[in-house]
N, C-alpha and C. Protein backbone atom coordinates (compact mmCIF):
# COMPACT_ATOMS: atom_id res chain seq x y z
N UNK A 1 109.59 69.35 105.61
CA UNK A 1 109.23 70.29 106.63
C UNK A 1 107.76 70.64 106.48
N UNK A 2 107.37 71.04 107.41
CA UNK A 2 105.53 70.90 107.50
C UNK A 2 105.65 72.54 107.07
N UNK A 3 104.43 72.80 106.53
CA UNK A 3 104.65 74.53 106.21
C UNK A 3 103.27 75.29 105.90
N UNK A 4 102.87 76.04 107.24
CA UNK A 4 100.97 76.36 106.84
C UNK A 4 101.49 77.18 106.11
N UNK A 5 100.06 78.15 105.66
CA UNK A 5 99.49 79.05 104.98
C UNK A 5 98.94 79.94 105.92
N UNK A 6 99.78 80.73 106.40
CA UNK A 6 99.19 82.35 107.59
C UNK A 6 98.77 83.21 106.24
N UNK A 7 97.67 83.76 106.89
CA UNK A 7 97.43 85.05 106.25
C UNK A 7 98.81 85.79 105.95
N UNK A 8 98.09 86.91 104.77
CA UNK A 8 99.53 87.80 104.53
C UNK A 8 99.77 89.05 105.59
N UNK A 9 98.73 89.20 106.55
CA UNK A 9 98.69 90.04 107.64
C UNK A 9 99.89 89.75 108.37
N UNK A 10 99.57 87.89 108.86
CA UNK A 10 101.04 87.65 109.79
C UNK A 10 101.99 87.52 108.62
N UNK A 11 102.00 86.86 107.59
CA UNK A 11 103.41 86.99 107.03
C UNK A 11 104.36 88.08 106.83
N UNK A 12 103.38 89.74 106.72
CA UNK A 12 103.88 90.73 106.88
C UNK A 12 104.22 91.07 107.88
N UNK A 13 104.00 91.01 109.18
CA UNK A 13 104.42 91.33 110.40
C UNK A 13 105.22 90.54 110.99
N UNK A 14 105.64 89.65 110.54
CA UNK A 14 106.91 89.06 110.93
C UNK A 14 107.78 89.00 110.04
N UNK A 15 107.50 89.35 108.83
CA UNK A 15 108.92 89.83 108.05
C UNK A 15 108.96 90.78 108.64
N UNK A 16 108.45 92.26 109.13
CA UNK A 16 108.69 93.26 109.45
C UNK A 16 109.59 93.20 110.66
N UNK A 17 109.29 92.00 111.28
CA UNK A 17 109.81 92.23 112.65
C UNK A 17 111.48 91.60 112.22
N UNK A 18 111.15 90.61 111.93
CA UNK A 18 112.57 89.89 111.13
C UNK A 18 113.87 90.79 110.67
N UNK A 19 113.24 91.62 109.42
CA UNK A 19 113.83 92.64 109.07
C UNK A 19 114.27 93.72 109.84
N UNK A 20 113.92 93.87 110.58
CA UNK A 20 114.22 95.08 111.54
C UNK A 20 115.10 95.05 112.21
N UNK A 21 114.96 93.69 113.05
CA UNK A 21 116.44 92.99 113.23
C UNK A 21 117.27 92.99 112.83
N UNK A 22 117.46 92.56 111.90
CA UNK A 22 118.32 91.99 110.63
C UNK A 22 119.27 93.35 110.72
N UNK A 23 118.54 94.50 110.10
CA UNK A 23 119.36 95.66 110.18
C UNK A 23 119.56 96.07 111.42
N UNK A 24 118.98 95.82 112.46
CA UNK A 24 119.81 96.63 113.92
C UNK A 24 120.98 95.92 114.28
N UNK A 25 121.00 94.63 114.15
CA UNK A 25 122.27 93.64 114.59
C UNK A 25 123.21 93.98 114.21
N UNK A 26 124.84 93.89 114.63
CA UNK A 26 125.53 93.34 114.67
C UNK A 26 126.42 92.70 113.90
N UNK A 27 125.92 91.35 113.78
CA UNK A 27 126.18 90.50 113.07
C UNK A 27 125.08 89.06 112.65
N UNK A 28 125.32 88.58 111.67
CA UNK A 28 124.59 87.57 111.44
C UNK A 28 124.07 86.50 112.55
N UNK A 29 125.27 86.29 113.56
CA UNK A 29 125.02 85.38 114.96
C UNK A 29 124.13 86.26 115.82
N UNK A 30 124.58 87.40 116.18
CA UNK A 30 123.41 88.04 116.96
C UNK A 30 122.04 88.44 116.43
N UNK A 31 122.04 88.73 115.68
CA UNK A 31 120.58 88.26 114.84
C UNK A 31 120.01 87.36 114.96
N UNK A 32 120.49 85.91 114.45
CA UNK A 32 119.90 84.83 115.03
C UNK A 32 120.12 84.11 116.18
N UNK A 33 121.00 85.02 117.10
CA UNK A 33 120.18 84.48 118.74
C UNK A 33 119.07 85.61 119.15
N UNK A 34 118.87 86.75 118.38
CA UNK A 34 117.78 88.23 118.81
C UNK A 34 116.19 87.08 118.18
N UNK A 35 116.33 86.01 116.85
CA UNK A 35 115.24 85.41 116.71
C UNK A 35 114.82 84.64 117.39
N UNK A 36 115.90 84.14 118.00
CA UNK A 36 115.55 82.70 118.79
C UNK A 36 115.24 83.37 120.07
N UNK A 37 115.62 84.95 120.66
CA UNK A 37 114.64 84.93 121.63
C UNK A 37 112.88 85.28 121.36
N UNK A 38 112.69 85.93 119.86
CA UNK A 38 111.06 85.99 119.86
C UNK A 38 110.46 84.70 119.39
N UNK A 39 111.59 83.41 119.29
CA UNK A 39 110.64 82.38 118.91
C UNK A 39 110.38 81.79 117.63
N UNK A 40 111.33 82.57 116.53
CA UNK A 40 111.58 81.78 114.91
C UNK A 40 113.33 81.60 114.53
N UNK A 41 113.29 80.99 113.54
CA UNK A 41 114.65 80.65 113.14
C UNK A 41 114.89 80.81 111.92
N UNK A 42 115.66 80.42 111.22
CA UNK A 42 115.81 80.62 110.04
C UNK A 42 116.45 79.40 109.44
N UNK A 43 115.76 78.32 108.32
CA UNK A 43 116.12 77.55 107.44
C UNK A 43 116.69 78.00 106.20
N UNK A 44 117.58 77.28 105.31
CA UNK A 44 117.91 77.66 104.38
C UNK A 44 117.65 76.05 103.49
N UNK A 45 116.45 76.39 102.59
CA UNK A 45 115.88 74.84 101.97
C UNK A 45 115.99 74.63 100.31
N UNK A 46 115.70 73.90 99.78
CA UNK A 46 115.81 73.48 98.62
C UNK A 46 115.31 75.33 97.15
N UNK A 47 114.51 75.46 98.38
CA UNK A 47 113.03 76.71 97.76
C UNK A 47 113.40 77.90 97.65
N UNK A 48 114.80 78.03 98.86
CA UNK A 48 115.39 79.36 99.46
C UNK A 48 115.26 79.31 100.81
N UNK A 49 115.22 80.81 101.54
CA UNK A 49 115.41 81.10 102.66
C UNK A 49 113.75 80.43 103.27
N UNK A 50 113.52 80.27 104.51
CA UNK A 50 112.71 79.79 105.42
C UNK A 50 112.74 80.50 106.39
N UNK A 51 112.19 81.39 106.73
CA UNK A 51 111.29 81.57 108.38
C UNK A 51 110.50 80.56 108.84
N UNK A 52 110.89 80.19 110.09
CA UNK A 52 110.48 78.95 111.10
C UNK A 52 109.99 79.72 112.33
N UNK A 53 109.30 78.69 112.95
CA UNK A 53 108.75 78.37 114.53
C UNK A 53 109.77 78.16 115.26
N UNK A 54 110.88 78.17 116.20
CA UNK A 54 111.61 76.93 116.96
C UNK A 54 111.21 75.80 117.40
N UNK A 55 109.79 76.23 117.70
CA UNK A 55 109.45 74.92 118.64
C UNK A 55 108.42 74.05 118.10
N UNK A 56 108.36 74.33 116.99
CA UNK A 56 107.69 72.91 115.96
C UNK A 56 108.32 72.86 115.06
N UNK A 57 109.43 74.28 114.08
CA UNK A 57 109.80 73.94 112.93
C UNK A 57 108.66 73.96 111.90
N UNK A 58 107.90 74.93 111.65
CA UNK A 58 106.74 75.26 110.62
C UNK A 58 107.19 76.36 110.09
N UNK A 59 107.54 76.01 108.65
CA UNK A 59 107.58 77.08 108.06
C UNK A 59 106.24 77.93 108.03
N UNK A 60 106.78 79.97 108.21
CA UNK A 60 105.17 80.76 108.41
C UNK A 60 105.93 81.41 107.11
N UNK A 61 107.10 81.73 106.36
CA UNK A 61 107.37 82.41 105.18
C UNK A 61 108.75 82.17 104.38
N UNK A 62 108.76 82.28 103.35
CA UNK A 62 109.94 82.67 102.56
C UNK A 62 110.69 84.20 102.97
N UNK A 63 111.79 84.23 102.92
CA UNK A 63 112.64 85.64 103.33
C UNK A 63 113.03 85.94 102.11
N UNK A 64 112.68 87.36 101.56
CA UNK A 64 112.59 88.21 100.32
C UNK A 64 114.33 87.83 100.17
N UNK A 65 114.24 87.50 98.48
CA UNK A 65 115.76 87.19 97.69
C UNK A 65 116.00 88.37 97.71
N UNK A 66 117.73 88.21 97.57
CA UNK A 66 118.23 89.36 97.68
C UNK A 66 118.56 90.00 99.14
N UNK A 67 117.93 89.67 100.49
CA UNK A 67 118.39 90.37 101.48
C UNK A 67 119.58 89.05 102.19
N UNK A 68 120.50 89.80 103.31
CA UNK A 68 121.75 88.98 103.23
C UNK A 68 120.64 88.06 104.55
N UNK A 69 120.87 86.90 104.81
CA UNK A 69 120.70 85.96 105.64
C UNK A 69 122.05 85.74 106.55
C-alpha cells in the first residue's frame, strides 16, 4: 500500500474527526459508511489499524491501539 507522510497538523485532524465518529455511531457499520461519506476508510494491515483515502487507498495514519475499530 502506498503511504505519504502528512504533517501531524492533518494527521491530527483527521484522527479527530475519525474519532468523533467513532463515538457518535451506532455501530461499527455505520461508522464506516459515516467515513466513506467524508472520503477515508479503514485498513486493518500487517502494522495495525490504517486510515485510508477511498479513492487512491493512501495510507494518511495509523489509528491509536487500544481504540475498538
Amino acid at each position: 500500500m502506498l503511504c505519504v507522510d502528512p504533517d501531524a497538523t492533518v494527521q491530527a485532524g483527521v484522527l479527530v474527526l475519525i474519532m468523533h465518529e467513532r463515538y457518535r455511531s451506532v455501530s461499527k457499520d455505520a461508522w464506516h459508511e459515516t467515513l466513506k461519506g467524508y472520503g477515508y476508510g479503514v485498513r486493518q494491515t500487517g502494522t495495525g489499524v490504517v486510515i485510508t483515502t477511498l479513492s487512491h487507498g493512501v495510507g494518511i495514519c495509523r489509528f491509536p491501539v487500544g481504540f475498538s475499530v
